[in-house]
N, C-alpha and C. Protein backbone atom coordinates (compact mmCIF):
# COMPACT_ATOMS: atom_id res chain seq x y z
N UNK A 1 7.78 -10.98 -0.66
CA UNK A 1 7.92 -10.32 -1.95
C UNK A 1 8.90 -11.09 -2.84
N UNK A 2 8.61 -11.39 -4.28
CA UNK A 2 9.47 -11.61 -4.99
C UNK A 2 10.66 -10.95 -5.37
N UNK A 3 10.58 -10.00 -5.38
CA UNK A 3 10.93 -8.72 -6.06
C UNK A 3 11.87 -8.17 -5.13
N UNK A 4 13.03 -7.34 -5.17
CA UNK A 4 13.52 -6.85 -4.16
C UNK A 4 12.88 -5.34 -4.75
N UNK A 5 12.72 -4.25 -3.46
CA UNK A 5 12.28 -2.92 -3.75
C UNK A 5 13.37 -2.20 -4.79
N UNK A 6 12.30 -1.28 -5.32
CA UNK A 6 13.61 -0.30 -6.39
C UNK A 6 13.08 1.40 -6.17
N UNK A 7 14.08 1.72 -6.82
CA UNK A 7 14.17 3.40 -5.94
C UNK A 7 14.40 3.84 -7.35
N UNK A 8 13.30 3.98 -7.93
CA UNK A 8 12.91 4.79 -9.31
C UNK A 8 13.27 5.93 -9.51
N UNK A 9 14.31 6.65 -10.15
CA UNK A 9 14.85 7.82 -10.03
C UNK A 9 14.71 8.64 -11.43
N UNK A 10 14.12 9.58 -11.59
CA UNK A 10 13.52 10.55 -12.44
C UNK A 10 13.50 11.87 -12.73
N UNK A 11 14.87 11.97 -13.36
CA UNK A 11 15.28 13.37 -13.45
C UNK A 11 15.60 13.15 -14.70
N UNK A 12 15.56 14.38 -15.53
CA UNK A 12 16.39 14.87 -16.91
C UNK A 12 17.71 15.23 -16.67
N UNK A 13 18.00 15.53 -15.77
CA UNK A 13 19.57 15.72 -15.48
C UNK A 13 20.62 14.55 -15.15
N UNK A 14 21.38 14.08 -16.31
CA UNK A 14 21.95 12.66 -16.64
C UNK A 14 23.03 12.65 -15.44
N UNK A 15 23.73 13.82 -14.70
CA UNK A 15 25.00 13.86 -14.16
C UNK A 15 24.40 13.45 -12.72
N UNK A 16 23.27 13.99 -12.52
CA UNK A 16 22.25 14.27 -11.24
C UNK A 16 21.61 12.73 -10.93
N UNK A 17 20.86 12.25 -12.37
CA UNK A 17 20.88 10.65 -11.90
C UNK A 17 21.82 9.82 -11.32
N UNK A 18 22.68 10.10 -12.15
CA UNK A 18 24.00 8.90 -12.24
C UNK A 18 24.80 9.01 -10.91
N UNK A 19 24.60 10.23 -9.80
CA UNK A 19 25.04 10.66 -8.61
C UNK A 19 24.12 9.91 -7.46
N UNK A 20 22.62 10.21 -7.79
CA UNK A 20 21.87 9.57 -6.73
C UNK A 20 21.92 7.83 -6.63
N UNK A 21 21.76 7.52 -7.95
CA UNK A 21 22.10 5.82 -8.26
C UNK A 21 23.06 5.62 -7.46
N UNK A 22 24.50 5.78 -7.76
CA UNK A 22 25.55 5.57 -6.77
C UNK A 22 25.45 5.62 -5.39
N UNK A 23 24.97 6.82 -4.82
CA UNK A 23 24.64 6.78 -3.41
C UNK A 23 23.64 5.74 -3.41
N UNK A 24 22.59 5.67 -3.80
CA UNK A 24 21.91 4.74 -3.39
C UNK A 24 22.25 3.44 -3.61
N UNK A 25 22.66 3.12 -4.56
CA UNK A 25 23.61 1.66 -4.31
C UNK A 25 24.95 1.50 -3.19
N UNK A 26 25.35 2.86 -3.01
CA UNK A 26 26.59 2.28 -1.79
C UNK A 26 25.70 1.93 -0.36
N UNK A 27 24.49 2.87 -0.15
CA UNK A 27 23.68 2.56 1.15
C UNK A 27 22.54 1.22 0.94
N UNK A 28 22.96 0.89 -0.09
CA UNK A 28 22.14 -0.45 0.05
C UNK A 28 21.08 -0.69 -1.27
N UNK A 29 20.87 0.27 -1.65
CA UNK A 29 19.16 0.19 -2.62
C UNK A 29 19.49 -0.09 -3.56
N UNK A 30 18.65 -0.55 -4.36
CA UNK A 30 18.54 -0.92 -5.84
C UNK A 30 17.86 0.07 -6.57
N UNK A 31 18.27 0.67 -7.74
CA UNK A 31 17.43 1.90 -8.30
C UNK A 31 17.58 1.85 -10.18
N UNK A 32 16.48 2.36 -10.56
CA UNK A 32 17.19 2.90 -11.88
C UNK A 32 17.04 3.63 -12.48
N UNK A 33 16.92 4.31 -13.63
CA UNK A 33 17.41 5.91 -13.28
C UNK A 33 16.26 5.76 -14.92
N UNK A 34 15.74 7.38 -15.39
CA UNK A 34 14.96 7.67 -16.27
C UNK A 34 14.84 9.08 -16.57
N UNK A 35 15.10 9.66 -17.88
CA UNK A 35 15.05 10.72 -18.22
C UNK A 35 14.02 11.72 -17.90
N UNK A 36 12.87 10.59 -18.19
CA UNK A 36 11.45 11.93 -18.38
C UNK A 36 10.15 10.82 -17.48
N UNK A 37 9.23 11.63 -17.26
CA UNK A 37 7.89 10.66 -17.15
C UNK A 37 7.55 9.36 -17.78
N UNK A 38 7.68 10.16 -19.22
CA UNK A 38 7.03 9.02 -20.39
C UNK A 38 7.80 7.88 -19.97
N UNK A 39 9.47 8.31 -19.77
CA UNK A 39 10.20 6.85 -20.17
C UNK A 39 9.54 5.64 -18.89
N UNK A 40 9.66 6.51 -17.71
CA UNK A 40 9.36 6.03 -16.84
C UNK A 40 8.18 5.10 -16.53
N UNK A 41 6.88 5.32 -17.44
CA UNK A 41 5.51 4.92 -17.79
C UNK A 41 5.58 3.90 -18.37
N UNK A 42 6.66 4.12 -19.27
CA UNK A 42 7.13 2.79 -20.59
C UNK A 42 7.32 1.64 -19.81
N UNK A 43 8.15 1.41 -18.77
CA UNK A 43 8.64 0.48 -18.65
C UNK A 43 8.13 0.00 -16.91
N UNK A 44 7.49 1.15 -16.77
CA UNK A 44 7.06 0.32 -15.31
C UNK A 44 5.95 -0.57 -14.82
N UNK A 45 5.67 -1.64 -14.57
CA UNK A 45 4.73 -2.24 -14.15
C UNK A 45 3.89 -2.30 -13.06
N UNK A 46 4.26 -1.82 -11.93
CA UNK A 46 3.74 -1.64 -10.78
C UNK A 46 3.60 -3.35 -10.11
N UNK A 47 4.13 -3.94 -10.92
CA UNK A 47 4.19 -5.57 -10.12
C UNK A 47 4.86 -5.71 -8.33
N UNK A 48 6.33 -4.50 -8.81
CA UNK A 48 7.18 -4.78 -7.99
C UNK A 48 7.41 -3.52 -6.81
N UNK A 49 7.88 -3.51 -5.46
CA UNK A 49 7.59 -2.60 -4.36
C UNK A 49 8.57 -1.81 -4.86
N UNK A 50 8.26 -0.73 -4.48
CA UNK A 50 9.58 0.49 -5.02
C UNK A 50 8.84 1.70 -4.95
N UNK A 51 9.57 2.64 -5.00
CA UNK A 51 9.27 3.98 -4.87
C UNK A 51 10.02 4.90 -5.88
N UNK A 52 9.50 6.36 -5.93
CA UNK A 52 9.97 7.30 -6.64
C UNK A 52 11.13 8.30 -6.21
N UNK A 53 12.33 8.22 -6.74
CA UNK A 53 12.99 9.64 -6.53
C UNK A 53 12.62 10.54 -7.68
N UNK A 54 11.79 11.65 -8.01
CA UNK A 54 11.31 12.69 -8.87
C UNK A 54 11.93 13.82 -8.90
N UNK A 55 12.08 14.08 -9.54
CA UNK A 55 12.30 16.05 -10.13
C UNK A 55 10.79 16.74 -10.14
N UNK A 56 10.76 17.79 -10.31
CA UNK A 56 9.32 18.49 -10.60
C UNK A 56 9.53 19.09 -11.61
N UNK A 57 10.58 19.70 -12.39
CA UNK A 57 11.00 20.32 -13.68
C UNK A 57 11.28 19.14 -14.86
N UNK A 58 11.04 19.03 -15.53
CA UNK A 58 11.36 18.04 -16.87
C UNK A 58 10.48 18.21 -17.84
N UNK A 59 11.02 18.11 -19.19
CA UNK A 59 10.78 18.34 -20.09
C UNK A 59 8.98 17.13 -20.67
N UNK A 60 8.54 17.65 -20.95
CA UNK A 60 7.13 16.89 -21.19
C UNK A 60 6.60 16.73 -19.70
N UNK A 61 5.40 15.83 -19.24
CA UNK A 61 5.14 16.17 -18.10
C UNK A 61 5.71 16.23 -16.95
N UNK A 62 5.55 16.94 -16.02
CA UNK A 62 6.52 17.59 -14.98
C UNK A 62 6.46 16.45 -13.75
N UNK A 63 6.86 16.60 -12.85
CA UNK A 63 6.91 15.40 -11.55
C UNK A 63 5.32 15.65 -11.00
N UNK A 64 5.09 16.92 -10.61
CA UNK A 64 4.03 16.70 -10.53
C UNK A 64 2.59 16.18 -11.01
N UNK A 65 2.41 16.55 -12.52
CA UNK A 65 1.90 15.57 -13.47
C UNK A 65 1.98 13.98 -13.47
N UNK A 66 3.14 13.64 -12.92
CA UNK A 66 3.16 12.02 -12.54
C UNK A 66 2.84 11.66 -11.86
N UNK A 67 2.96 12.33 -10.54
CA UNK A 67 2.28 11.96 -9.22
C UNK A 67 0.93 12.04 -9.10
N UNK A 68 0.09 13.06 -10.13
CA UNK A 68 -1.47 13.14 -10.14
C UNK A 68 -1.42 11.88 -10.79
N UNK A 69 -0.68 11.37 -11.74
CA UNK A 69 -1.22 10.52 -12.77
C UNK A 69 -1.29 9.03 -12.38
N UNK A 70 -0.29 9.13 -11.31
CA UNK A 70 -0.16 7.66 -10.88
C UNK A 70 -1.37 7.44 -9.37
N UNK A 71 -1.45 8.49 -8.82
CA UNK A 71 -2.40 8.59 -8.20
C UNK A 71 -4.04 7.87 -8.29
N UNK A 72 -3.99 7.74 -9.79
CA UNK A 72 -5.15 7.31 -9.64
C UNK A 72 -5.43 5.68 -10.07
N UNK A 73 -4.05 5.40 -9.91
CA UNK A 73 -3.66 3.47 -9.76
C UNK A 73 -3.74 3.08 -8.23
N UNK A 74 -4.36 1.67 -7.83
CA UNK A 74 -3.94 1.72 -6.43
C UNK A 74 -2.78 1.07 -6.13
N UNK A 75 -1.79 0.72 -7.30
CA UNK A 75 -0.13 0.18 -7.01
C UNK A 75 0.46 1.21 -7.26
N UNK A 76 0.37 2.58 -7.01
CA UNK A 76 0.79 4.03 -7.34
C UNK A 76 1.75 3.55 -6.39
N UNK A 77 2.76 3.99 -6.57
CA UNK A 77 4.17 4.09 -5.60
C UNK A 77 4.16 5.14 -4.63
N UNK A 78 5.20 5.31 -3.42
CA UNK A 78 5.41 6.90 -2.78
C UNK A 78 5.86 7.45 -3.52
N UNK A 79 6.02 8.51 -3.25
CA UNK A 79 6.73 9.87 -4.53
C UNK A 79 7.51 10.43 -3.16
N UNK A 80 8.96 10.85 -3.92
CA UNK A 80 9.86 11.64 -3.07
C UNK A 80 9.91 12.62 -3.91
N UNK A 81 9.81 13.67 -3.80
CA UNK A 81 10.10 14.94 -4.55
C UNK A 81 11.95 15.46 -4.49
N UNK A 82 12.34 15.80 -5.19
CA UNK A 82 13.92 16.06 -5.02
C UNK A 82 13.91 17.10 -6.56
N UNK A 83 14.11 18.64 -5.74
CA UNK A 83 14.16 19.84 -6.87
C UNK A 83 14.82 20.69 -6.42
N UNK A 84 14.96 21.25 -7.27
CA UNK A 84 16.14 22.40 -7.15
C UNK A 84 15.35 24.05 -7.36
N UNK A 85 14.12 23.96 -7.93
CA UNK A 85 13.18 25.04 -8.29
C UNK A 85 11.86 24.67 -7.31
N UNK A 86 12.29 24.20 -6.53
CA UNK A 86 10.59 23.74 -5.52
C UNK A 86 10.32 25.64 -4.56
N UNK A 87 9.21 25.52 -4.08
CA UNK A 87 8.55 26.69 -3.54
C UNK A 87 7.76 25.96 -2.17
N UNK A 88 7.10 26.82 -1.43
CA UNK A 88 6.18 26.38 -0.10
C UNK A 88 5.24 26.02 -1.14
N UNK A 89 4.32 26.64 -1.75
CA UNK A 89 2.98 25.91 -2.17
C UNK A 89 3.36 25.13 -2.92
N UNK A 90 4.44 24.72 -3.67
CA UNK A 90 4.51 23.47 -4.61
C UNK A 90 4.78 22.24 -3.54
N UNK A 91 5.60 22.69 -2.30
CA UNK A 91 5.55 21.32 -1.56
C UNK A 91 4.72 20.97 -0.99
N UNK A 92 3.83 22.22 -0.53
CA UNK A 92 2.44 21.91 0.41
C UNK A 92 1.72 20.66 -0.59
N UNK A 93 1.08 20.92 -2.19
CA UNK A 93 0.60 20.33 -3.07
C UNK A 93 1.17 19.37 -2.79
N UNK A 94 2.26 18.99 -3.06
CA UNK A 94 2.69 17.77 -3.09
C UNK A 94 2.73 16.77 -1.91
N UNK A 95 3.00 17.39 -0.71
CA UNK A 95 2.45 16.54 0.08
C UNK A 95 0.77 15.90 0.30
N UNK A 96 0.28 17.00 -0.23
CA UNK A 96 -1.23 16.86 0.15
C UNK A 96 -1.33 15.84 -0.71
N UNK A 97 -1.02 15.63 -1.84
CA UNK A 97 -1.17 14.53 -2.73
C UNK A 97 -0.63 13.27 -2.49
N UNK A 98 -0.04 13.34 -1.31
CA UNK A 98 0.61 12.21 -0.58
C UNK A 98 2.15 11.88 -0.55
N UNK A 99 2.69 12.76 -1.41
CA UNK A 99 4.15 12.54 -0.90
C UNK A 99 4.92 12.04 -0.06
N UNK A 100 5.60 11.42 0.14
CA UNK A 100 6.18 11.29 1.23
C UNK A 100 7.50 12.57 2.31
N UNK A 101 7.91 13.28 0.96
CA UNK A 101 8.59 13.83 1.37
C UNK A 101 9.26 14.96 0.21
N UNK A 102 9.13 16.44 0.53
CA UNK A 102 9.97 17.35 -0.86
C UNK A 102 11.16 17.94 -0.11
N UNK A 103 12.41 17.33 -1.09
CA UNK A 103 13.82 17.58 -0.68
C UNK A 103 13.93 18.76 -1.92
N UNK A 104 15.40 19.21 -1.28
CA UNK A 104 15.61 20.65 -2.31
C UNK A 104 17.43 20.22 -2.72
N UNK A 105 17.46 20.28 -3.97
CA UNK A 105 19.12 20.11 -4.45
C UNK A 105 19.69 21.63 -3.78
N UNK A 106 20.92 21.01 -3.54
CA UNK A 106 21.38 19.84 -2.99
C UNK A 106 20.67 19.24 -2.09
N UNK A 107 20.67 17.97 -2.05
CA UNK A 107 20.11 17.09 -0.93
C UNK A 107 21.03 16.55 0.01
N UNK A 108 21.14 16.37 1.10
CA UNK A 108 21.41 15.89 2.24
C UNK A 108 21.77 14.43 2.04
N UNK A 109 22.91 13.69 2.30
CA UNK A 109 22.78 12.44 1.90
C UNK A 109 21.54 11.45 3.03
N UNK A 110 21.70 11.97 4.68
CA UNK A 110 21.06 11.29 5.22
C UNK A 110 19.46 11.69 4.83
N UNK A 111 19.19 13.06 4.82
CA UNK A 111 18.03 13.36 5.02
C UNK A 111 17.37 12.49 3.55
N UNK A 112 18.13 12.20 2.37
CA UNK A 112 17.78 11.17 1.51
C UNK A 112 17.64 9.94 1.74
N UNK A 113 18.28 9.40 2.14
CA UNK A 113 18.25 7.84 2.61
C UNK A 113 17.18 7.61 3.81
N UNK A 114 16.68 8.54 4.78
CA UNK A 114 16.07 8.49 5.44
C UNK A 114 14.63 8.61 4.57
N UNK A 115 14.60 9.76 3.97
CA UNK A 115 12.76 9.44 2.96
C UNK A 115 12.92 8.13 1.85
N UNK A 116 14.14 8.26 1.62
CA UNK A 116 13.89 6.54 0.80
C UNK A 116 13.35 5.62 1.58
N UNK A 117 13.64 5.42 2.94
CA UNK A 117 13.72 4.02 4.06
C UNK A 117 12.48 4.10 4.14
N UNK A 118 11.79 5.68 4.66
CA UNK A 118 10.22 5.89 4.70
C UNK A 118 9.56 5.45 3.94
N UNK A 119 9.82 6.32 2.07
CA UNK A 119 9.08 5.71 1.46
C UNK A 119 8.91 4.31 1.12
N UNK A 120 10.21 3.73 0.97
CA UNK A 120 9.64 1.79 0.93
C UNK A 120 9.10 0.90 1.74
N UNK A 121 9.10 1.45 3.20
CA UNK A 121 8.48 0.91 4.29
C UNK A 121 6.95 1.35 4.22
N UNK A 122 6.59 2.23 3.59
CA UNK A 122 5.24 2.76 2.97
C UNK A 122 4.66 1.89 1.97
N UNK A 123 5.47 1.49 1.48
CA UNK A 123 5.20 0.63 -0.15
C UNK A 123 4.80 -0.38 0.54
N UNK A 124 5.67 -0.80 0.92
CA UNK A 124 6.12 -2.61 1.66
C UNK A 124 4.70 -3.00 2.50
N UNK A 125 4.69 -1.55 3.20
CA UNK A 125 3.38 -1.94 4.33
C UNK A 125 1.99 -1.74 3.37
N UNK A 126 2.00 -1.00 2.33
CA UNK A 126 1.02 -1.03 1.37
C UNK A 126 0.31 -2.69 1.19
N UNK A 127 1.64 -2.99 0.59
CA UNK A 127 1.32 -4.22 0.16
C UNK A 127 0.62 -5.31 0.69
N UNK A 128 1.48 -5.11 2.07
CA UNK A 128 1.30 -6.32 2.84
C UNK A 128 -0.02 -6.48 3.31
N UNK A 129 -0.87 -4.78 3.26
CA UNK A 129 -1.92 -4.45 3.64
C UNK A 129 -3.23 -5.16 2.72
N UNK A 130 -2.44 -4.39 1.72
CA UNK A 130 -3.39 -5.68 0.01
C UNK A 130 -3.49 -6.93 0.48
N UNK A 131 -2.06 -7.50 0.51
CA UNK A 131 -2.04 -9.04 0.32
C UNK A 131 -3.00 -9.75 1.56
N UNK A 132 -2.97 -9.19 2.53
CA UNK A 132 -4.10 -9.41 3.68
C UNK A 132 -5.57 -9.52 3.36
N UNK A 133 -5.93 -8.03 2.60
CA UNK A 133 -7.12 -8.24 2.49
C UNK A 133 -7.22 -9.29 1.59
N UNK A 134 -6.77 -9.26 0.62
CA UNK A 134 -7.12 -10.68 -0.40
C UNK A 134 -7.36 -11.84 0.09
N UNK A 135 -6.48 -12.37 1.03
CA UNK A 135 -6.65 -13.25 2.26
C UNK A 135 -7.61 -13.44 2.46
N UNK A 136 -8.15 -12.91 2.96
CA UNK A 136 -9.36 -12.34 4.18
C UNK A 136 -10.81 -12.46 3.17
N UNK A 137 -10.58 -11.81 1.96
CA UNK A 137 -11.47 -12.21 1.22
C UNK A 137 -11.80 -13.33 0.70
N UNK A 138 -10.89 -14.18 0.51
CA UNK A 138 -10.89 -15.55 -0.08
C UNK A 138 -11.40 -16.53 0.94
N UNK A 139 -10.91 -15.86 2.20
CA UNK A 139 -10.98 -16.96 2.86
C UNK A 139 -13.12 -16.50 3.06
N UNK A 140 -13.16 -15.84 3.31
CA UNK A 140 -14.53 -14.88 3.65
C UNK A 140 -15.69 -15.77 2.30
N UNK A 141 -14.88 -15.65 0.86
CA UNK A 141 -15.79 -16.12 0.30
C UNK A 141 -16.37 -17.41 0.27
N UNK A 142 -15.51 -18.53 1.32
CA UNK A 142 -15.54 -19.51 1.46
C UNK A 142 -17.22 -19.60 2.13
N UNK A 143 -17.41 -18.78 2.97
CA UNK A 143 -18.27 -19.35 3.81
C UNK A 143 -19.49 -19.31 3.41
N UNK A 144 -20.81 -20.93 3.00
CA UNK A 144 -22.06 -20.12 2.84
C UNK A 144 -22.72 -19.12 3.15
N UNK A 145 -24.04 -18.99 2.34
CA UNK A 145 -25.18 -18.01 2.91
C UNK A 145 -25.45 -17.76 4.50
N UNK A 146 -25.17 -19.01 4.81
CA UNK A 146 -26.04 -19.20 6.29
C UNK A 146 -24.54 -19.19 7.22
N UNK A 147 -23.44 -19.37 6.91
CA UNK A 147 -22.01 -19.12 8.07
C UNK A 147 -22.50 -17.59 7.56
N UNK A 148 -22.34 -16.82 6.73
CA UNK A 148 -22.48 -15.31 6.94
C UNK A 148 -23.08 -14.73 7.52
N UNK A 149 -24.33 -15.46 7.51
CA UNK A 149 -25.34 -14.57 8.45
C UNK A 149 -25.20 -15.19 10.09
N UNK A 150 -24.20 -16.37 10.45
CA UNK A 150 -24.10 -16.35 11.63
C UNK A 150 -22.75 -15.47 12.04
N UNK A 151 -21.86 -15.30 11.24
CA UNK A 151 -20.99 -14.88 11.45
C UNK A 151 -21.41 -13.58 11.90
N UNK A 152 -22.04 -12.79 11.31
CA UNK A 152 -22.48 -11.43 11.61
C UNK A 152 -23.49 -11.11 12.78
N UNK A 153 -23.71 -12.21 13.39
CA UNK A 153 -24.33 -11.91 14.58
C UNK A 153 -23.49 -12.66 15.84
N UNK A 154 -22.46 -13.28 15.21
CA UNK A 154 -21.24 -13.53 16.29
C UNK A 154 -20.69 -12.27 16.85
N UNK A 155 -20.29 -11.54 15.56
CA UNK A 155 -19.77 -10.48 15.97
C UNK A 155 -20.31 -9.51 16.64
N UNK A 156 -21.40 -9.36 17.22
CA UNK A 156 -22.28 -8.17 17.52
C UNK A 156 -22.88 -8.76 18.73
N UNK A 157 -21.66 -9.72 19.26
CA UNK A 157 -22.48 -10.41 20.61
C UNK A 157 -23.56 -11.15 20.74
N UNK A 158 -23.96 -11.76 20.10
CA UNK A 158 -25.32 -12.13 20.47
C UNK A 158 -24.70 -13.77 21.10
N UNK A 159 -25.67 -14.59 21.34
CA UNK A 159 -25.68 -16.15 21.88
C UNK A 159 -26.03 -16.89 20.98
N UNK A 160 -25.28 -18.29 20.88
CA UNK A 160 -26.09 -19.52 20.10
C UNK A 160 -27.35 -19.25 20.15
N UNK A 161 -28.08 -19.17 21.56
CA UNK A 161 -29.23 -19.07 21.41
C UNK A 161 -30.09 -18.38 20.69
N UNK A 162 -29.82 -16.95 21.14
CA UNK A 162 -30.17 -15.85 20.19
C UNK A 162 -30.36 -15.84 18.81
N UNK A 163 -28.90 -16.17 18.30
CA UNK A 163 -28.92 -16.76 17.14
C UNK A 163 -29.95 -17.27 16.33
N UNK A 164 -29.94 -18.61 16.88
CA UNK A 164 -30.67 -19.59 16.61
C UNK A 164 -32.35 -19.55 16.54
N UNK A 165 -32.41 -18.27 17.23
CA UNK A 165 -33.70 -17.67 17.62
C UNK A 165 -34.03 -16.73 16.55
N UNK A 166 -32.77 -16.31 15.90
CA UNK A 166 -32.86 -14.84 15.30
C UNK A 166 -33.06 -15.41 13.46
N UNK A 167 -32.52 -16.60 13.36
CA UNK A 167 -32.48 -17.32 12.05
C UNK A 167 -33.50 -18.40 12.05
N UNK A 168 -34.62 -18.78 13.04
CA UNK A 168 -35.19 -20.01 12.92
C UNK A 168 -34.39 -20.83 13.02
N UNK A 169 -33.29 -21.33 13.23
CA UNK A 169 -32.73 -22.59 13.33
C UNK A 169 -32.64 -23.04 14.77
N UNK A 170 -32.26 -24.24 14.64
CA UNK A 170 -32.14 -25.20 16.18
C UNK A 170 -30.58 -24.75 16.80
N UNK A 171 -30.03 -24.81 17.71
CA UNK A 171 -29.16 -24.20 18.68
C UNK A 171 -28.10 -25.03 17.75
N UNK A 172 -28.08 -26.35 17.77
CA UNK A 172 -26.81 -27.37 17.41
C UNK A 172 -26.55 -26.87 15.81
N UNK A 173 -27.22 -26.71 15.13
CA UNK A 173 -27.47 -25.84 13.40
C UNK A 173 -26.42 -24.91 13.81
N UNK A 174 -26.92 -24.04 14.30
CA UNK A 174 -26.01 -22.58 14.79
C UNK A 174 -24.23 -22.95 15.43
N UNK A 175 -24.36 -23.90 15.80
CA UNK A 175 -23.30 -24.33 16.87
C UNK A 175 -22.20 -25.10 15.78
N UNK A 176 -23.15 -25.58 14.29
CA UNK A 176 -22.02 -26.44 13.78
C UNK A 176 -21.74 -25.13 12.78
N UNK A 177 -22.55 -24.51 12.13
CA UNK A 177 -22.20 -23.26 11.10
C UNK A 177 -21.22 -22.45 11.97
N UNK A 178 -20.99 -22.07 13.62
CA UNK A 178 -20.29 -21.42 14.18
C UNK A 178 -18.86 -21.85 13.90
N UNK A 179 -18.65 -23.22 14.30
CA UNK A 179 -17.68 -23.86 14.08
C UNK A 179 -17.24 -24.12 12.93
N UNK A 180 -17.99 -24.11 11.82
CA UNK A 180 -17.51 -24.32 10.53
C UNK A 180 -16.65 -22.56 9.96
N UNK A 181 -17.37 -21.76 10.89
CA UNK A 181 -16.85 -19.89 10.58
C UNK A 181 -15.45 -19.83 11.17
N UNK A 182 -15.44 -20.57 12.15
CA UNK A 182 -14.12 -20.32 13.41
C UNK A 182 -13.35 -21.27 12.06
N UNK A 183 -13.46 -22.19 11.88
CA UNK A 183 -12.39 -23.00 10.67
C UNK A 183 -12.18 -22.41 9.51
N UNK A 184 -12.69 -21.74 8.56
CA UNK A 184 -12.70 -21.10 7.18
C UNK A 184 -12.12 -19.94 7.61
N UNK A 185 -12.58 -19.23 8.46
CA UNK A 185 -11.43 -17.60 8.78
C UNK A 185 -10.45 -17.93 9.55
N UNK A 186 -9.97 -19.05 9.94
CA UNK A 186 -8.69 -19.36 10.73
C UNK A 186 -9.09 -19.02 11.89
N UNK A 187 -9.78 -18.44 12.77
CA UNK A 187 -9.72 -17.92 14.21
C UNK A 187 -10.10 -18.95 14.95
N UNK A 188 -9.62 -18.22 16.25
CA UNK A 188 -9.61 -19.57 17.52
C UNK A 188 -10.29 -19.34 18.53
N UNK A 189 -10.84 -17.36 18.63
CA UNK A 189 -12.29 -17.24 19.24
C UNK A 189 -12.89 -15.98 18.98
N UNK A 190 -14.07 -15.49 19.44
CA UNK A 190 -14.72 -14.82 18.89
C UNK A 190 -14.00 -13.37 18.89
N UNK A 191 -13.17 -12.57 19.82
CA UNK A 191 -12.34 -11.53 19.31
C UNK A 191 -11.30 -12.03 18.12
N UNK A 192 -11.19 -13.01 17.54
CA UNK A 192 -10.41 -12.86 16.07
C UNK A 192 -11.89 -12.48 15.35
N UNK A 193 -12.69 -13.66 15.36
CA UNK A 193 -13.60 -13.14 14.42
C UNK A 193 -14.24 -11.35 14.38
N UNK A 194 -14.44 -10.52 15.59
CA UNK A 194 -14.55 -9.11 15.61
C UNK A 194 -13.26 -8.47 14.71
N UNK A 195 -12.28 -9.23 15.06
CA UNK A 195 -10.95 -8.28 14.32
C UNK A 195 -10.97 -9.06 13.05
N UNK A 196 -11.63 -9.93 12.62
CA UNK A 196 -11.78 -10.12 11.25
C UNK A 196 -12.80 -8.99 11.13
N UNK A 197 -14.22 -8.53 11.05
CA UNK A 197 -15.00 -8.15 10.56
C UNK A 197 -14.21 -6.62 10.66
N UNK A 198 -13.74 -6.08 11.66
CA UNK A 198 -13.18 -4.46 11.49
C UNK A 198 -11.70 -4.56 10.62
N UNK A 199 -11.39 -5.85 10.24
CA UNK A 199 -10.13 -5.64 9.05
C UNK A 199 -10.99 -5.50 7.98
N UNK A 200 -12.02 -6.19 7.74
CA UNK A 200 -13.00 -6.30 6.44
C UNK A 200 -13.45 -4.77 6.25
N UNK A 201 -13.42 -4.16 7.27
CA UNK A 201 -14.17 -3.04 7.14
C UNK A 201 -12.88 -1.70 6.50
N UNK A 202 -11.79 -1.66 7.50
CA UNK A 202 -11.22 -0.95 7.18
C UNK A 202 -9.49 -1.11 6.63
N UNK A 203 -9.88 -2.23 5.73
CA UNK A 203 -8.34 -3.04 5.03
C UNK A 203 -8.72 -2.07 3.54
C-alpha cells in the first residue's frame, strides 16, 4: 500500500471528535475527523485503506444513510458505528449491512481500538483480495483462444491425450499450449492451476 490506513471519524460533536483523534493517535492510528456525511463525501476518495468511526445522529444524513450510501461502491470502507442514541434493531441493521461493529458512548478505550484493528485488517484484506484478482486477470488475459480452452480441461483432470482428443489437436500441440498456461499463470503444477481457476471463481 502506498498509503498508510486512516480511521475516518464522523461525528457532529467537535469535543467528541477531537477525544477519539487523540486516542487514536496515542495507540498508533492515523485519523481525521469530519462534522457531517457531506463533509466527509467531499473529500474522500476511496484511493486509500481506512475505515469509518461514525455517529448515527447528525445533522443532514445520518450514519446510517452513509453506510447504505457507500455500500453501493466496491472501495466502500468498514463502518464502526459509535452512538450514544443506538437501540437493538438499529444495531442489528447495521450489522446486517455489514458493519463491523456498534459501540455505545461512552466507549471503552480497548473495546475501540480492538474494532478499529478489525476494521482495517478488513480493509487491508479487502484490498489485497482486489489486487489479486487483477493479477490473476491480467495474467489470465494473456493466454490465447486455444491455452484457454486447454487450460479448462487441465483443470477438470483430463490427459494430454484426452485433450488432444477433445480439441482435434496432436498430443505435442496440447503439450506446448500446456506449457505455455503453466508460464503465463505463474504455476509450477496442475493443483496451482485448479487453485487458479477456484480463485477466478470466487475472488
Amino acid at each position: 500500500m502506498d498509503a498508510n490506513p486512516v480511521v475516518h471519524v464522523i461525528d457532529d460533536d467537535a469535543p467528541m471528535r477531537t477525544a477519539l483523534c487523540r486516542l487514536l493517535s496515542a495507540a498508533g492510528f492515523e485519523s481525521r475527523e469530519y462534522a457531517s456525511a457531506g463533509e466527509f463525501l467531499l473529500t474522500w476518495t476511496g484511493n486509500a485503506p481506512g475505515c469509518l468511526l461514525l455517529d448515527v445522529r447528525m445533522p443532514g444524513p445520518s450514519g446510517l444513510d452513509l453506510q447504505h450510501a457507500l455500500a453501493q461502491r466496491p472501495e466502500a470502507p468498514p463502518v464502526i458505528f459509535l452512538t450514544g442514541y443506538g437501540d437493538v434493531p438499529m444495531s442489528v441493521m447495521a450489522i446486517k449491512r455489514g458493519a463491523v461493529d456498534f459501540l455505545s458512548k461512552p466507549v471503552e478505550r480497548e473495546a475501540l481500538l480492538e474494532a478499529v484493528s478489525n476494521a482495517l485488517a478488513r480493509d487491508l484484506g479487502r484490498r489485497d483480495s482486489e489486487r489479486r484478482r487483477r493479477e490473476l486477470e491480467q495474467d489470465f488475459a494473456t493466454l490465447t483462444p486455444r491455452e484457454k480452452q486447454v487450460f479448462s480441461e487441465v483443470v477438470v483432470g483430463r490427459l494430454n491425450k484426452q485433450i488432444a482428443d477433445s480439441l482435434q489437436a496432436c498430443e505435442r500441440t496440447v503439450k506446448a499450449h500446456r506449457a505455455n498456461v503453466m508460464t503465463k499463470l505463474h504455476a509450477t503444477s496442475v493443483a496451482d492451476l485448479v487453485h487458479i481457476a477456484v480463485q477466478r471463481e470466487t475472488i
